[in-house]
C-alpha atoms as a PDB file:
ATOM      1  CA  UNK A   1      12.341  71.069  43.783  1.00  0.00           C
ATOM      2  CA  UNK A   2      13.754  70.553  47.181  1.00  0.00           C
ATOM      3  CA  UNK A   3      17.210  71.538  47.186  1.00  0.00           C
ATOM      4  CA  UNK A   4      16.233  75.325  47.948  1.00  0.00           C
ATOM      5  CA  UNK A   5      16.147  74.811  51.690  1.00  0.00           C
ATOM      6  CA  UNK A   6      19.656  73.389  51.328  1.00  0.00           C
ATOM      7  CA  UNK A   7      21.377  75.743  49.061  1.00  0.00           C
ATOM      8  CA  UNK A   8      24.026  77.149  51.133  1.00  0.00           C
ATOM      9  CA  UNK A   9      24.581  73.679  52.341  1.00  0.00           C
ATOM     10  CA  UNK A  10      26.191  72.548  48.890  1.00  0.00           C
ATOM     11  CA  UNK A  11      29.351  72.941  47.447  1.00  0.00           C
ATOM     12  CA  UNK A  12      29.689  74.777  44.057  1.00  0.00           C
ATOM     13  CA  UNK A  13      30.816  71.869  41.334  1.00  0.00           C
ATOM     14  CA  UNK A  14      33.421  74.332  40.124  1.00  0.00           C
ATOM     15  CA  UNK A  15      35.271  76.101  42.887  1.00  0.00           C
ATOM     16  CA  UNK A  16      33.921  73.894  45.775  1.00  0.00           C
ATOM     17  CA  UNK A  17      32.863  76.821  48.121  1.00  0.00           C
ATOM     18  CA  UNK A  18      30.048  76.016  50.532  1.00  0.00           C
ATOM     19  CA  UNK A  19      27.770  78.940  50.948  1.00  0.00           C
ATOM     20  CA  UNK A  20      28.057  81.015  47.975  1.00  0.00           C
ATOM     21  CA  UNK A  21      25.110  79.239  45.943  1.00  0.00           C
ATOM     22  CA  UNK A  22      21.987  81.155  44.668  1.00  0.00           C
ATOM     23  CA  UNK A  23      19.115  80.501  42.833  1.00  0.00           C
ATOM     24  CA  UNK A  24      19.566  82.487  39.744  1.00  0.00           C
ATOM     25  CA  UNK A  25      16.475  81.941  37.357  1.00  0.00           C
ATOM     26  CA  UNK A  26      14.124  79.720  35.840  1.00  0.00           C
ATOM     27  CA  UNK A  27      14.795  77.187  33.322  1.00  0.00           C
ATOM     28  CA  UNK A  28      11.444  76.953  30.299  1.00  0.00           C
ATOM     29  CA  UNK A  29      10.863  75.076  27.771  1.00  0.00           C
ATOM     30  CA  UNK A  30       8.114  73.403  25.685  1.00  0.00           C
ATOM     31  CA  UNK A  31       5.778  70.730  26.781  1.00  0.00           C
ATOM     32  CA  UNK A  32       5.189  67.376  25.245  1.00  0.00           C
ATOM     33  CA  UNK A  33       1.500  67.758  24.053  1.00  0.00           C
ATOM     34  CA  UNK A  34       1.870  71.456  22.857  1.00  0.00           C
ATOM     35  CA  UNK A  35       4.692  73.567  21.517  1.00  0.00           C
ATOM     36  CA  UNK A  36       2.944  76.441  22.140  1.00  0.00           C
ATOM     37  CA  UNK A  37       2.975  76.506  25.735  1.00  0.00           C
ATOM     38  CA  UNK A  38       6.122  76.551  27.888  1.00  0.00           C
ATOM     39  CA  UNK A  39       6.583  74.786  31.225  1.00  0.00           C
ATOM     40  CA  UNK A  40       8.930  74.922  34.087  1.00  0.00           C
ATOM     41  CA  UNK A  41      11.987  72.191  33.455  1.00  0.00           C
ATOM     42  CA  UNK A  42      14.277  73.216  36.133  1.00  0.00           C
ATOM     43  CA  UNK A  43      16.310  76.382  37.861  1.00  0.00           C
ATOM     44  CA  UNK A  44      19.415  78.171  37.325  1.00  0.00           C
ATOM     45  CA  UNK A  45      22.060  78.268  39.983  1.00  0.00           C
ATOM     46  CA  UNK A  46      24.576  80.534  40.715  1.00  0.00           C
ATOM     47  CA  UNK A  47      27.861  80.842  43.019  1.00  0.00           C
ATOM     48  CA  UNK A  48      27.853  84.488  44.107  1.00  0.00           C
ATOM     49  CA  UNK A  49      30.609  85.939  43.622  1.00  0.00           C
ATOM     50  CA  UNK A  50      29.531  90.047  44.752  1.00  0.00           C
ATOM     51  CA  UNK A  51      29.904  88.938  48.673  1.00  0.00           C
ATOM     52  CA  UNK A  52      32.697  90.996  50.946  1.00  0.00           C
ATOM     53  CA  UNK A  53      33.221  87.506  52.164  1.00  0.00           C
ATOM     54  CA  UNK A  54      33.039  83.966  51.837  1.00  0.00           C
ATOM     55  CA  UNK A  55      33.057  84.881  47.697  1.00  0.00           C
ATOM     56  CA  UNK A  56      32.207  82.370  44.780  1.00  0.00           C
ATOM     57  CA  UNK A  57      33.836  81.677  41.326  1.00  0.00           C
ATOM     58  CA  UNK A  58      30.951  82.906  39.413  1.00  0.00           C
ATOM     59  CA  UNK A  59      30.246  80.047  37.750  1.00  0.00           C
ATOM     60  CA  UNK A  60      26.498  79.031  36.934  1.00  0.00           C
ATOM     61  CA  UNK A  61      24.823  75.347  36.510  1.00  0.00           C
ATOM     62  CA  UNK A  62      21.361  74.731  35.905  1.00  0.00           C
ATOM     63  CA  UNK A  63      19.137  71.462  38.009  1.00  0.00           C
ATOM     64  CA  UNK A  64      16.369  69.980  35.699  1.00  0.00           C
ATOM     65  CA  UNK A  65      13.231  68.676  37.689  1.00  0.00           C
ATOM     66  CA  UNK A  66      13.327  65.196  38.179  1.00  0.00           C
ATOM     67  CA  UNK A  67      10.214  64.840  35.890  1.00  0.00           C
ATOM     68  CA  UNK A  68      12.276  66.436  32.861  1.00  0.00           C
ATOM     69  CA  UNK A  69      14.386  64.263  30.363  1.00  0.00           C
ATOM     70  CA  UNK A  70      17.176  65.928  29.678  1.00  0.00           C
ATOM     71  CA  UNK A  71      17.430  67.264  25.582  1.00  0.00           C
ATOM     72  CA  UNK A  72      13.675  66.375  25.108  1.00  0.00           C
ATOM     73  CA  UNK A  73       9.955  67.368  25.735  1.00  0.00           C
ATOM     74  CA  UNK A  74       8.953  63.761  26.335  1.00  0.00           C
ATOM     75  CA  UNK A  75       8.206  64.028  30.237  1.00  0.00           C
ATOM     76  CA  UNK A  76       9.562  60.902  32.712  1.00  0.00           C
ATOM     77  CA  UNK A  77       6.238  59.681  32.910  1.00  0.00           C
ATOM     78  CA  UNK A  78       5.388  59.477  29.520  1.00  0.00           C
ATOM     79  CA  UNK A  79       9.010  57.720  28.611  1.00  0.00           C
ATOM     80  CA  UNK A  80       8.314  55.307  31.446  1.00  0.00           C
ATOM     81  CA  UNK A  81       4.856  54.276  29.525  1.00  0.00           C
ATOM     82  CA  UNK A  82       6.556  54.129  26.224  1.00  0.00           C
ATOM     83  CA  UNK A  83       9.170  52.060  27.259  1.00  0.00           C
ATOM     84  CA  UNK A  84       7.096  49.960  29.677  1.00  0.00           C
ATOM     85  CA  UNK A  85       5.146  49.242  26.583  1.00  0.00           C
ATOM     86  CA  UNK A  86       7.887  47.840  24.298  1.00  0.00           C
ATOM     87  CA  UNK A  87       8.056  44.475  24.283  1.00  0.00           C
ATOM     88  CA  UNK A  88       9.304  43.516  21.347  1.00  0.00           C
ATOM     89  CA  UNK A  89      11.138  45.966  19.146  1.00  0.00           C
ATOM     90  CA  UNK A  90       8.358  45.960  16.796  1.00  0.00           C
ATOM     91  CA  UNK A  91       6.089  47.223  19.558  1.00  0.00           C
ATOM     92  CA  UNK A  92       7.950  50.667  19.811  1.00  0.00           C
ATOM     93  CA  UNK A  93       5.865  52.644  17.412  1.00  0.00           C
ATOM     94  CA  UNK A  94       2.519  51.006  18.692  1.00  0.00           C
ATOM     95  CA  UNK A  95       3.924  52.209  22.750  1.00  0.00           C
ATOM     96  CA  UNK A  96       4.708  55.738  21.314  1.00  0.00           C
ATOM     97  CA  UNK A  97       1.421  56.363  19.450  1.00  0.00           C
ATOM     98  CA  UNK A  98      -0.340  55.599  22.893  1.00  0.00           C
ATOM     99  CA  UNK A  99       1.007  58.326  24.381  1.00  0.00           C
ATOM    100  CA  UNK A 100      -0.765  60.615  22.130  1.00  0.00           C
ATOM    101  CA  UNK A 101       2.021  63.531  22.178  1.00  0.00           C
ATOM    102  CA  UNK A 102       2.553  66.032  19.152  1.00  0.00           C
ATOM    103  CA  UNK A 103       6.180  64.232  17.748  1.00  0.00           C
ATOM    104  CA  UNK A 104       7.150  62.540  14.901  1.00  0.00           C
ATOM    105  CA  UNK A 105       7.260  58.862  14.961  1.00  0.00           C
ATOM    106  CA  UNK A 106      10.781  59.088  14.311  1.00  0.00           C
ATOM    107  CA  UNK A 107      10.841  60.174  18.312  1.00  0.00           C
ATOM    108  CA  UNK A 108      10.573  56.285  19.245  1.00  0.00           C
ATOM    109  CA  UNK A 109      12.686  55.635  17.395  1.00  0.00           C
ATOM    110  CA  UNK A 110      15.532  58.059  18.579  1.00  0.00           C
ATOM    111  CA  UNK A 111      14.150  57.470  22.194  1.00  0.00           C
ATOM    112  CA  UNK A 112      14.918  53.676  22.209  1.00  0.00           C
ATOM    113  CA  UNK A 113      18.071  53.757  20.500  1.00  0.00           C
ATOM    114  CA  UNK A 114      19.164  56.593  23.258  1.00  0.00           C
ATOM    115  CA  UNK A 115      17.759  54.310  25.960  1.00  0.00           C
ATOM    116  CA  UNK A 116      19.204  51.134  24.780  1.00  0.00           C
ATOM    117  CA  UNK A 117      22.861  53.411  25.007  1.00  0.00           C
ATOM    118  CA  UNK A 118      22.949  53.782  28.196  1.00  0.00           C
ATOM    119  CA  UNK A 119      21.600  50.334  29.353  1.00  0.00           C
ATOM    120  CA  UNK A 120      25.041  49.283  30.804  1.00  0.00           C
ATOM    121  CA  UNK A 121      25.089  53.275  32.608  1.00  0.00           C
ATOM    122  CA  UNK A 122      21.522  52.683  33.606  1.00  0.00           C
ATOM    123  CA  UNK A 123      22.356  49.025  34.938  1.00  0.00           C
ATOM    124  CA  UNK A 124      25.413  49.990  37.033  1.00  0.00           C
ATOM    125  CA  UNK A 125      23.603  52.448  39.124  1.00  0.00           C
ATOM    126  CA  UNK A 126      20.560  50.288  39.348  1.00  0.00           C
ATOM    127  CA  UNK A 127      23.320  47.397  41.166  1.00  0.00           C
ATOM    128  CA  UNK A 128      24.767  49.686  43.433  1.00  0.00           C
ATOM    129  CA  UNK A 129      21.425  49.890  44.996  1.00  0.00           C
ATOM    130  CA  UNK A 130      19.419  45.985  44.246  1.00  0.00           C
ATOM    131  CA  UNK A 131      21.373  43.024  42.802  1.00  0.00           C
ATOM    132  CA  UNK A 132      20.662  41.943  39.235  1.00  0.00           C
ATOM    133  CA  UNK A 133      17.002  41.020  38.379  1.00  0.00           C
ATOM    134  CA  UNK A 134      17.311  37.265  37.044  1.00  0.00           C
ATOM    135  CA  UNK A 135      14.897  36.978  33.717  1.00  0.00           C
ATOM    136  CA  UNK A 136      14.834  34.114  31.050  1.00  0.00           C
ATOM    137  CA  UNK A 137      17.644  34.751  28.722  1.00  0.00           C
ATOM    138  CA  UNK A 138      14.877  35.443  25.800  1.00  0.00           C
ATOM    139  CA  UNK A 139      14.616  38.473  27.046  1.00  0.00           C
ATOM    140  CA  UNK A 140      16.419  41.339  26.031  1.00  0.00           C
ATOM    141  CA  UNK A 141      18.699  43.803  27.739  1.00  0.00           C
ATOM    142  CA  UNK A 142      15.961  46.545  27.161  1.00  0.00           C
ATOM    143  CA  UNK A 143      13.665  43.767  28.877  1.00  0.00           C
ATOM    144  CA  UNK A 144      16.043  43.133  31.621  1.00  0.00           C
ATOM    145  CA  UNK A 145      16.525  47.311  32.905  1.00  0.00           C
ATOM    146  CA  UNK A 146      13.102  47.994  32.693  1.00  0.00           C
ATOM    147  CA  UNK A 147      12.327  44.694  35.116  1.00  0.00           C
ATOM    148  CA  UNK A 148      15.382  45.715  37.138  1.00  0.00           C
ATOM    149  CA  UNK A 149      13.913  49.619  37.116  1.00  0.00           C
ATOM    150  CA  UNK A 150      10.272  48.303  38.648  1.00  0.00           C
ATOM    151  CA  UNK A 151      12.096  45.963  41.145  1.00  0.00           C
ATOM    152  CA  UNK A 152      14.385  48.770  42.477  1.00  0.00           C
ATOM    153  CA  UNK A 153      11.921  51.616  42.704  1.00  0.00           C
ATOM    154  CA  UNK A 154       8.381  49.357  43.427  1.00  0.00           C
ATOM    155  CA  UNK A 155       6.882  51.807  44.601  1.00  0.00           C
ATOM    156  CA  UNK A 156       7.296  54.946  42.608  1.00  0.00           C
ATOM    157  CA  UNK A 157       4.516  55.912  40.057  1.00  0.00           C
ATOM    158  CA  UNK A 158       7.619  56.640  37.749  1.00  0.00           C
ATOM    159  CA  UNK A 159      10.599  54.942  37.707  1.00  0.00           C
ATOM    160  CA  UNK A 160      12.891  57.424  35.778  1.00  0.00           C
ATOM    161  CA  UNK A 161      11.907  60.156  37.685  1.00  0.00           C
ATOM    162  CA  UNK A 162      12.833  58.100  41.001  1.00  0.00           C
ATOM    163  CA  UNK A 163      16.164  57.356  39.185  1.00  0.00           C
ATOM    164  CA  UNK A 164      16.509  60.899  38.369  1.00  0.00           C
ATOM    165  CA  UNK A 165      15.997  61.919  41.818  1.00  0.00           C
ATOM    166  CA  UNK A 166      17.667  59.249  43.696  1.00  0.00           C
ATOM    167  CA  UNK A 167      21.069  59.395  41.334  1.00  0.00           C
ATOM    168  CA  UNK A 168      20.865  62.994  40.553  1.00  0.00           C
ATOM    169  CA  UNK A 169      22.027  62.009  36.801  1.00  0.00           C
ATOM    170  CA  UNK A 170      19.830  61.791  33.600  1.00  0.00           C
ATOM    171  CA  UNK A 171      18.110  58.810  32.504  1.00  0.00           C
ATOM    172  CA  UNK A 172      18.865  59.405  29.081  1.00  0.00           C
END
């Protein structure tokens, strides 16, 4: 996680006071191959608000790593092989049971149908940075973002995390 070094350099999101921003704590939660085991998901920040001077709101946020999907234990990596796997909607449950994690297969299900949700979000951020990757119109719009995804970031080893980072939004 980067942004430490420029902390003080960011305004708070709710009172907009450059400054006053500390880290705060750690964010844990469970891992996608064992629910037994917690892992670092992000860090909790906080505008100070116990300073003589220059004083915050008080108000708290928390920053999710970039590897982290936001409201599940899937990691980025492991969403980017499931969906890079789907093909056809049919293929969805083979894609998920390659990833050999320790959910339901109800998971790809709820996954896709997240992912296909934000398609237009996902697409709209993807133009602001590459024009629209062209496919055969057999494909389908699920088709379509993930091509667009691997044309924008070509050389990142994930795509969503790159998104993540890049945007500073969630995938899903």
């Amino acid at each position: 996680m980067e942004f430490r070094c420029s902390l003080k350099q960011i305004p708070c999101p709710h009172c907009g006071l450059i400054g006053a921003l500390v880290l705060n704590g750690r964010l844990y939660g469970y891992g996608e191959r064992s629910f037994s085991r917690t892992l670092l998901r992000g860090r909790r920040i906080f505008c100070n608000n116990r300073k003589a001077r220059n004083n915050g709101c008080g108000g708290s946020f928390c920053i999710l790593a970039a590897d982290v999907i936001k409201n599940f234990t899937i990691s980025a990596a492991s969403l980017w092989r499931f969906l890079d796997g789907v093909e056809e909607p049919s293929d969805r449950l083979v894609s998920f049971r390659e990833l050999e994690v320790t959910h339901d297969e109800s998971a790809a299900y709820r996954l896709y149908r997240r992912f296909t949700r934000r398609i237009s979000f996902i697409r709209s951020m993807l133009g602001k940075i590459c024009p629209r990757v062209d496919l055969p119109d057999t494909r389908t719009a699920a088709a379509q973002t993930i091509a667009h995804l691997k044309a924008v970031f070509q050389k990142a080893s994930c795509p969503i995390a790159a998104f993540q980072r890049k945007f500073g939004v969630s995938f899903l």
